[in-house]
N, C-alpha and C. Protein backbone atom coordinates (compact mmCIF):
# COMPACT_ATOMS: atom_id res chain seq x y z
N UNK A 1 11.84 -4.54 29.86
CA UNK A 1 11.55 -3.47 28.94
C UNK A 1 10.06 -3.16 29.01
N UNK A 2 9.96 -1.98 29.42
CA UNK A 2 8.54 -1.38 29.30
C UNK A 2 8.23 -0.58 28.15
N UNK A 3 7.07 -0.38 27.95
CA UNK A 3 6.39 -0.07 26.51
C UNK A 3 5.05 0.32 26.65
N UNK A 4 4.79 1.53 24.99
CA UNK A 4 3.32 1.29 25.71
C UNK A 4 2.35 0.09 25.06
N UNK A 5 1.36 -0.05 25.35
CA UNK A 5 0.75 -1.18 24.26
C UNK A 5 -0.29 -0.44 23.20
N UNK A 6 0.23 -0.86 21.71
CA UNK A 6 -1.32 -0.10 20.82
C UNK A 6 -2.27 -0.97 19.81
N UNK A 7 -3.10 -0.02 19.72
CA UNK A 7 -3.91 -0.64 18.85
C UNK A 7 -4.13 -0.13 17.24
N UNK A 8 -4.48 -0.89 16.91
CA UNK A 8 -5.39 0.13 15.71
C UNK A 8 -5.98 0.52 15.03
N UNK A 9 -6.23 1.83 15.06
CA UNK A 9 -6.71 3.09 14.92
C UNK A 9 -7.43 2.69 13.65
N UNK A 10 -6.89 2.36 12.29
CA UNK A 10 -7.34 2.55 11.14
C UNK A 10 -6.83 2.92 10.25
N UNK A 11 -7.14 2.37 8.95
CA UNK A 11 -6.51 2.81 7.78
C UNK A 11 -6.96 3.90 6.61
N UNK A 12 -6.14 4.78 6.70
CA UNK A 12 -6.32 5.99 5.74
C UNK A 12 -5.15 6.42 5.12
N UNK A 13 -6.11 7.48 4.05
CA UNK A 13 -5.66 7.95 3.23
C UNK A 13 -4.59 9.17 3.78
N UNK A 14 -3.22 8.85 3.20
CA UNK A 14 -2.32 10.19 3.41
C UNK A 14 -2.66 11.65 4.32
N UNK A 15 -3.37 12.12 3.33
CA UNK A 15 -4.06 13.12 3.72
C UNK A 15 -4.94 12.70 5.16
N UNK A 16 -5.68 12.17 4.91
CA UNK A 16 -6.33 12.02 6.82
C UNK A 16 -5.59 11.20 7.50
N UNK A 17 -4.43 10.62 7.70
CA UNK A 17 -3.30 10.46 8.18
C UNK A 17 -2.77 11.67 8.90
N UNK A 18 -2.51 12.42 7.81
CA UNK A 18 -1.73 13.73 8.50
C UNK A 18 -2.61 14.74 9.37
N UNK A 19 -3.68 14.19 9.19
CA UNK A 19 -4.34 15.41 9.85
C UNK A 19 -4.80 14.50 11.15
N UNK A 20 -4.99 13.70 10.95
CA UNK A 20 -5.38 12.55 11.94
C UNK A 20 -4.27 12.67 13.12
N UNK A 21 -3.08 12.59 12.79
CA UNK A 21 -1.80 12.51 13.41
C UNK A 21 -1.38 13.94 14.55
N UNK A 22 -1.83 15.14 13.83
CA UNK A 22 -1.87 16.12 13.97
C UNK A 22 -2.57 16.68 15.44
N UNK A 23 -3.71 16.15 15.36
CA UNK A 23 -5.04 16.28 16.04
C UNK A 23 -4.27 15.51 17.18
N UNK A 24 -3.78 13.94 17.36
CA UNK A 24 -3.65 13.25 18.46
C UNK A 24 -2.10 13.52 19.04
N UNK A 25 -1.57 14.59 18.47
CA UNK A 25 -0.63 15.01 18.88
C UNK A 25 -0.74 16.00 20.31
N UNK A 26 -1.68 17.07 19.32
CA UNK A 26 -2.30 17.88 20.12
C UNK A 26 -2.73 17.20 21.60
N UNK A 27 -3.74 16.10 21.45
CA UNK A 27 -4.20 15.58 22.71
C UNK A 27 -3.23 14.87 23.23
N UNK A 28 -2.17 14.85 23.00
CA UNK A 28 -1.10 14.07 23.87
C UNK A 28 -1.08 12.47 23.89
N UNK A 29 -1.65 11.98 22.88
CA UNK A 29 -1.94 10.53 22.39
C UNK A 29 -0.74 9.92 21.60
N UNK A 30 -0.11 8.79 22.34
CA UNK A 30 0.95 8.32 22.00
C UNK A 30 0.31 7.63 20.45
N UNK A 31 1.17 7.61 19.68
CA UNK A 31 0.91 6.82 18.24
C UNK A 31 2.13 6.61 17.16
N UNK A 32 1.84 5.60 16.22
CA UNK A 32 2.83 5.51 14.86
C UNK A 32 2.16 5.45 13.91
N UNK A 33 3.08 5.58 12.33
CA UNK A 33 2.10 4.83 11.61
C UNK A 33 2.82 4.07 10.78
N UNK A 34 1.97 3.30 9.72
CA UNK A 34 3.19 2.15 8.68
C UNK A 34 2.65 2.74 7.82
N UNK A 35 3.27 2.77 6.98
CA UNK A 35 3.31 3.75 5.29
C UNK A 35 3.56 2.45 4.16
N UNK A 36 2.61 2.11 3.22
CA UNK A 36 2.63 1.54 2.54
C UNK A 36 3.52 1.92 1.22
N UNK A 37 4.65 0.65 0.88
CA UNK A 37 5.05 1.13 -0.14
C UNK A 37 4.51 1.16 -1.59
N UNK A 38 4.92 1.98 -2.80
CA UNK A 38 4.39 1.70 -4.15
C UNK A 38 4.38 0.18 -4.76
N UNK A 39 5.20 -0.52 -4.10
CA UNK A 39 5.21 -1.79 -4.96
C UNK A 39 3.91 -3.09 -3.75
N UNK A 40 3.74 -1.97 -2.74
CA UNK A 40 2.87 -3.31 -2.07
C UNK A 40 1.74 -2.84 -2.14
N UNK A 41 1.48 -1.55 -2.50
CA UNK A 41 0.15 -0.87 -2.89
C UNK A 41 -0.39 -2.04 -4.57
N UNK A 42 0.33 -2.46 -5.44
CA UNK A 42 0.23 -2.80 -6.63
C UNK A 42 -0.24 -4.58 -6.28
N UNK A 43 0.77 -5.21 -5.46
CA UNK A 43 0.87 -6.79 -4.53
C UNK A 43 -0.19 -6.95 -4.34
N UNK A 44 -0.56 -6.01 -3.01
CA UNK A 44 -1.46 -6.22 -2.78
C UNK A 44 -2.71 -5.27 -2.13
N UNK A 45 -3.93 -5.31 -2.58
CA UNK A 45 -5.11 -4.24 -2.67
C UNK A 45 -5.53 -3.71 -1.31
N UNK A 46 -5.20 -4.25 -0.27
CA UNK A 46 -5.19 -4.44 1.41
C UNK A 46 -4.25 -3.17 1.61
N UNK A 47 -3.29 -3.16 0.92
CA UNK A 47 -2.32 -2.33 1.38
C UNK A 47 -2.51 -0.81 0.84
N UNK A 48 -3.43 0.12 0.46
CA UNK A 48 -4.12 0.80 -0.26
C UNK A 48 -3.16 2.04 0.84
N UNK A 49 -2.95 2.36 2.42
CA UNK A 49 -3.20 3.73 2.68
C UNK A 49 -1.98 3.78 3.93
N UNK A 50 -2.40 4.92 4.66
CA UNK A 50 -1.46 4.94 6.00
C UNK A 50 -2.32 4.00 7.33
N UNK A 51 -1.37 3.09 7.85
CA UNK A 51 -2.15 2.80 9.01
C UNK A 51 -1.57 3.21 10.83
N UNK A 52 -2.64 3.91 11.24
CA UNK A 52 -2.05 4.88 11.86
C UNK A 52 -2.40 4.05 13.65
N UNK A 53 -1.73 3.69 14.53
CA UNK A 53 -1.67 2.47 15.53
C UNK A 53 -1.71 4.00 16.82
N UNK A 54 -2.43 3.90 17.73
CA UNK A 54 -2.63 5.01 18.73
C UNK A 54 -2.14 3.93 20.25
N UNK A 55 -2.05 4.50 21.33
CA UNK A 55 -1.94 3.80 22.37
C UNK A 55 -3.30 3.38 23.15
N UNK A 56 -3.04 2.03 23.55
CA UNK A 56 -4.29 1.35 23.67
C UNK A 56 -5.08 1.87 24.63
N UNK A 57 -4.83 2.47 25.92
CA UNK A 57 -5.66 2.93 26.93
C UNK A 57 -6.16 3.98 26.11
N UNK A 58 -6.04 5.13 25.47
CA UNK A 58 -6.71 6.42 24.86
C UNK A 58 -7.58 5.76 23.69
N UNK A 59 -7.60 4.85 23.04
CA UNK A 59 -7.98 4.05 22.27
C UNK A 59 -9.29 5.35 21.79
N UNK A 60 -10.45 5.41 22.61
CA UNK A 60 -11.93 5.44 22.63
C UNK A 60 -11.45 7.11 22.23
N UNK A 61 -10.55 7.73 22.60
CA UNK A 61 -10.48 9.50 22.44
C UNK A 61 -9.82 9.54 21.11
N UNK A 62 -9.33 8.40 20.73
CA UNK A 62 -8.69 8.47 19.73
C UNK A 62 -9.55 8.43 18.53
N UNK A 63 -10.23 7.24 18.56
CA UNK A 63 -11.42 7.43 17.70
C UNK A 63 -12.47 8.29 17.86
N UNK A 64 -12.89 9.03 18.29
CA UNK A 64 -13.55 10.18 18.36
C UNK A 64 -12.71 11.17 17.41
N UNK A 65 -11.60 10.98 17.50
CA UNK A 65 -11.01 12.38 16.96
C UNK A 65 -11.07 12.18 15.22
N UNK A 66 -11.07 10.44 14.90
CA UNK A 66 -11.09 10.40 13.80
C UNK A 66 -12.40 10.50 13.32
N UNK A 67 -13.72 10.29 14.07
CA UNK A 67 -15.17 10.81 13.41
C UNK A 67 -14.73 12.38 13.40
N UNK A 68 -14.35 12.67 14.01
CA UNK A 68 -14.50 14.61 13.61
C UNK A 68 -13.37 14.65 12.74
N UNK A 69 -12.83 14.03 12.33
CA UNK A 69 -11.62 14.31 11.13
C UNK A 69 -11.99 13.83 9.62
N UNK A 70 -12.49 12.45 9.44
CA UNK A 70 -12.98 12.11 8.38
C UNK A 70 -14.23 11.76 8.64
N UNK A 71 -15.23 11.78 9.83
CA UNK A 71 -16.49 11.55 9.87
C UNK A 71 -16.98 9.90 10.04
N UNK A 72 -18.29 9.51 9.71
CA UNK A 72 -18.46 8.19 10.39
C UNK A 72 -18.27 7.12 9.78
């Protein structure tokens, strides 16, 4: 079984999630994300946002896209 391998990206808020997502779509950047639920947002304080995992070779274009999305 082949796959790609990722990393990640970083954790944000909904909103720069979606726009985040948006953007690396556009560039053809493989990615997922894990969505924190209401009761593990409360558990635990770590779990605050969206965490959004890009594919590991684009890694460096990927983060670029998130300084021009939410900045540094």
């Amino acid at each position: 079984m082949s796959g790609t391998a990722t990393v990640l990206l970083g954790q944000f808020t909904e909103e720069h999630a979606e726009r985040i997502v948006e953007r690396l779509e556009e560039a053809g950047i493989v990615w997922w994300v894990k969505r924190t639920s209401g009761l593990s947002r409360i558990l635990f304080a770590g779990d605050w946002g969206t965490r959004v995992f890009v594919d590991e070779a684009r890694g460096q274009e990927a983060a670029a896209i998130v300084r021009e999305v939410v900045g540094d």
